[in-house]
Protein backbone atom coordinates (compact mmCIF):
# COMPACT_ATOMS: atom_id res chain seq x y z
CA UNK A 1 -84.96 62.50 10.13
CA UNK A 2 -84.80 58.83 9.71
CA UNK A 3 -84.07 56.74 13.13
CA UNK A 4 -82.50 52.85 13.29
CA UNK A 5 -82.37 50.93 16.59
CA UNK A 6 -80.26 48.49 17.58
CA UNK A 7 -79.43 46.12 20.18
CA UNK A 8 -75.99 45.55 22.01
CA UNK A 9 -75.87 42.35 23.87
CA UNK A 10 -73.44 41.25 27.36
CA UNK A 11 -70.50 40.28 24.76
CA UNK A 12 -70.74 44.04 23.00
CA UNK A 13 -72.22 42.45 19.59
CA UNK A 14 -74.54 44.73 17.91
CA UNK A 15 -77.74 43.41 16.48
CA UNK A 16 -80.54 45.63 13.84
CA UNK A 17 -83.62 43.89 13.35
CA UNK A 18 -81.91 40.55 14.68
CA UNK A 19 -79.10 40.52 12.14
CA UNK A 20 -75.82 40.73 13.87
CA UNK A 21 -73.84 43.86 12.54
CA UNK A 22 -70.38 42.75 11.69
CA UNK A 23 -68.26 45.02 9.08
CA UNK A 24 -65.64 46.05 11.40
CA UNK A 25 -65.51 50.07 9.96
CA UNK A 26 -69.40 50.47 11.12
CA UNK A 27 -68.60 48.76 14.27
CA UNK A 28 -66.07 50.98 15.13
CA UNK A 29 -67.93 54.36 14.20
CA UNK A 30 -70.07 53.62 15.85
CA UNK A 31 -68.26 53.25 19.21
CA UNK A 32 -66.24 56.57 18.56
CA UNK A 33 -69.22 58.78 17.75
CA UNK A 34 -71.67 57.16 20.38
CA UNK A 35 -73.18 59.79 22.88
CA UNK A 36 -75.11 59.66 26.26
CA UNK A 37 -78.36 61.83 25.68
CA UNK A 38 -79.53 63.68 28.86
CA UNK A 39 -82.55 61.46 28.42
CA UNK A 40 -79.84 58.58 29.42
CA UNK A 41 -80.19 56.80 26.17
CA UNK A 42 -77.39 55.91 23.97
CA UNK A 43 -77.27 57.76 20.15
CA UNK A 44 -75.17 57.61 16.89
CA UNK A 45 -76.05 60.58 14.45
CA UNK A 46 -74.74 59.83 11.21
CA UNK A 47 -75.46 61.80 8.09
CA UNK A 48 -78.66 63.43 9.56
CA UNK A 49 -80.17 59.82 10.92
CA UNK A 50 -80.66 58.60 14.44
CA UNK A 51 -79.29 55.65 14.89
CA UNK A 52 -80.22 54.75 18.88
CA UNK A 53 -78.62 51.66 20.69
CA UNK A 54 -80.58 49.67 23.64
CA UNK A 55 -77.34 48.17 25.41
CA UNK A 56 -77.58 45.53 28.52
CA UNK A 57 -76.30 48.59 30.78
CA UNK A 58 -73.26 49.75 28.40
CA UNK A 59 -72.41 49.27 24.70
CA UNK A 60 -69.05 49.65 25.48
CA UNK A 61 -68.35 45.92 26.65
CA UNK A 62 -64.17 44.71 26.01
CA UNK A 63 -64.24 41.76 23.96
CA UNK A 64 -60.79 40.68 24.21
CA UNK A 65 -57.45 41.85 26.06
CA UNK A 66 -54.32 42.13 24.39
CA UNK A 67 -50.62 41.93 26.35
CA UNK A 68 -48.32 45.21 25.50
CA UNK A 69 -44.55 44.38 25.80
CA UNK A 70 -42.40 47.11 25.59
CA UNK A 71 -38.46 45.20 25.58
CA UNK A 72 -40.02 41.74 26.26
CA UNK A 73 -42.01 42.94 29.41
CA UNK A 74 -45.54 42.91 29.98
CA UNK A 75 -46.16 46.97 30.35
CA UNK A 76 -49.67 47.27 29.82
CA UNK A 77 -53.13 46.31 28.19
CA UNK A 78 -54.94 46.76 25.44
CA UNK A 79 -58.41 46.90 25.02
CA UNK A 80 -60.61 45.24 22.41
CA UNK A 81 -63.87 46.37 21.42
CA UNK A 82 -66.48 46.08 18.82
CA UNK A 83 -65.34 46.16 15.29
CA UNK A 84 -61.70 45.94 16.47
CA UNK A 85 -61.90 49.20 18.02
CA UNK A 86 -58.90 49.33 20.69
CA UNK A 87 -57.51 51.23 23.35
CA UNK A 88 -54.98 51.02 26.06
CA UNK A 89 -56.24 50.26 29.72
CA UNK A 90 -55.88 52.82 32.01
CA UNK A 91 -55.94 50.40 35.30
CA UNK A 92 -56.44 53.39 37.77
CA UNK A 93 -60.33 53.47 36.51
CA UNK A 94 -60.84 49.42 36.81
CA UNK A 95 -63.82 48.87 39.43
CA UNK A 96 -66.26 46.19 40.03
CA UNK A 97 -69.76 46.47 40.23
CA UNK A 98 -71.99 43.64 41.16
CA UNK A 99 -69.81 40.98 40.15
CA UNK A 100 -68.74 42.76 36.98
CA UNK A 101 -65.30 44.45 35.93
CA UNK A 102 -65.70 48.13 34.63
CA UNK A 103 -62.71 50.41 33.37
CA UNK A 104 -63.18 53.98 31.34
CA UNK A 105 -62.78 53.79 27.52
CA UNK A 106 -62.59 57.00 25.20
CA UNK A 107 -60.45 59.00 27.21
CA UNK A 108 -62.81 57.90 30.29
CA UNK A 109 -65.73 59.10 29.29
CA UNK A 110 -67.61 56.42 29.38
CA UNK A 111 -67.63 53.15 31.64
CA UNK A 112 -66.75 49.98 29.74
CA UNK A 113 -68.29 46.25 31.09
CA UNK A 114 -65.17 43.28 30.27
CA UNK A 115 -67.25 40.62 28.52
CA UNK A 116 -66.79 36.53 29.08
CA UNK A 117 -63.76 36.32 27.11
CA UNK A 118 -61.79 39.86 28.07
CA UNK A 119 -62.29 38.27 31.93
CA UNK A 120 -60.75 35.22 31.17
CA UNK A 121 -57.82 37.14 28.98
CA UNK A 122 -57.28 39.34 32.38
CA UNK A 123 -57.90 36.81 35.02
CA UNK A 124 -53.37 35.64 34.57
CA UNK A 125 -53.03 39.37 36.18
CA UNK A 126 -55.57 39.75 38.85
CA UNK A 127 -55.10 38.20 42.48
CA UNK A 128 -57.11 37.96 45.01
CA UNK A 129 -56.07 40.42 48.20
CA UNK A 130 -57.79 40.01 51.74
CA UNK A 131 -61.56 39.69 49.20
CA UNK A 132 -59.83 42.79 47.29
CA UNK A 133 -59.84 42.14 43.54
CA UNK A 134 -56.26 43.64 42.68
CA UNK A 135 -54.82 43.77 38.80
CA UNK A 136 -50.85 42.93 38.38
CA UNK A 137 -48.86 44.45 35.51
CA UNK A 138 -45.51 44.92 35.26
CA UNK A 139 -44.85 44.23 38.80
CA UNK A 140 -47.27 47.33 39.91
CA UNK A 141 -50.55 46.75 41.97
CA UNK A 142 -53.92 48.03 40.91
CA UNK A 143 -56.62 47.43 43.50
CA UNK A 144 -60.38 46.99 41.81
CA UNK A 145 -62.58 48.96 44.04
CA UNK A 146 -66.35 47.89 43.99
CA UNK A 147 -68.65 50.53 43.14
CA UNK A 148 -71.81 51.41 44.26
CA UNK A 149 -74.65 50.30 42.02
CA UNK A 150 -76.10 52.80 39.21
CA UNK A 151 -79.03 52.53 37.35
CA UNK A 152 -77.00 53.90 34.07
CA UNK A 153 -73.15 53.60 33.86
CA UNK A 154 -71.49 56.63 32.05
């Protein structure tokens, strides 16, 4: 069985042999049929090859953050991923772990980091409360609890 590695840096970009992955379809298969071995390292099979990642704690990492109106009203988030993969933010599993923002992605199985640019995007809806990091959409309050520091996030 033939096996690729590749690297996922902070931002979520995916790198194989230093050459920056970028057709969005790839990108995106990648992030739906990535697993967690029980070995804690992160694996794509894909027509009988091994295709392993070595991610800066997660590959999941949200690139961008998209408003959802529903009649003119913010309602929700979307998500942004690699390769344009997206998903709506559930903000009951947002948390913050060492200075970082976490949430769940594919149907919260795994943890998700937001990357430089998704923090910015979010940072018009969070508010600070008492040193409480609390999200604000639609006029609902999501507090951000901090997390206690693991070696892998899953």
């Amino acid at each position: 069985m033939r096996e690729y590695r590749y690297q996922v840096d902070a931002e979520g970009r995916i790198f194989h042999d230093r050459s920056e992955v970028l057709d969005p379809l790839t990108l995106r298969f990648f992030l739906r049929a990535m697993t967690h071995t029980s070995e804690g390292r992160w694996l794509v099979v894909c027509q009988g090859e091994r295709n392993w990642f070595e991610p800066d704690g997660t590959p999941f990492v949200v690139q961008r953050v998209r408003p959802v109106l529903r009649d003119g009203t913010l309602d929700g988030l979307e998500l942004g991923l690699a390769g344009d993969h997206r998903e709506p933010l559930d903000p009951a599993t947002l948390e913050s772990e060492g200075g970082r923002l976490y949430c769940r992605v594919r149907r919260g199985a795994f943890a998700a980091r937001f990357g430089r640019l998704a923090l910015q995007q979010l940072g018009a809806h969070l508010r600070d409360e008492d040193g409480q990091p609390v999200l604000i959409l639609g006029g609902r309050r999501h507090p951000i609890p901090e997390r206690e520091r693991t070696p892998e996030l899953t």
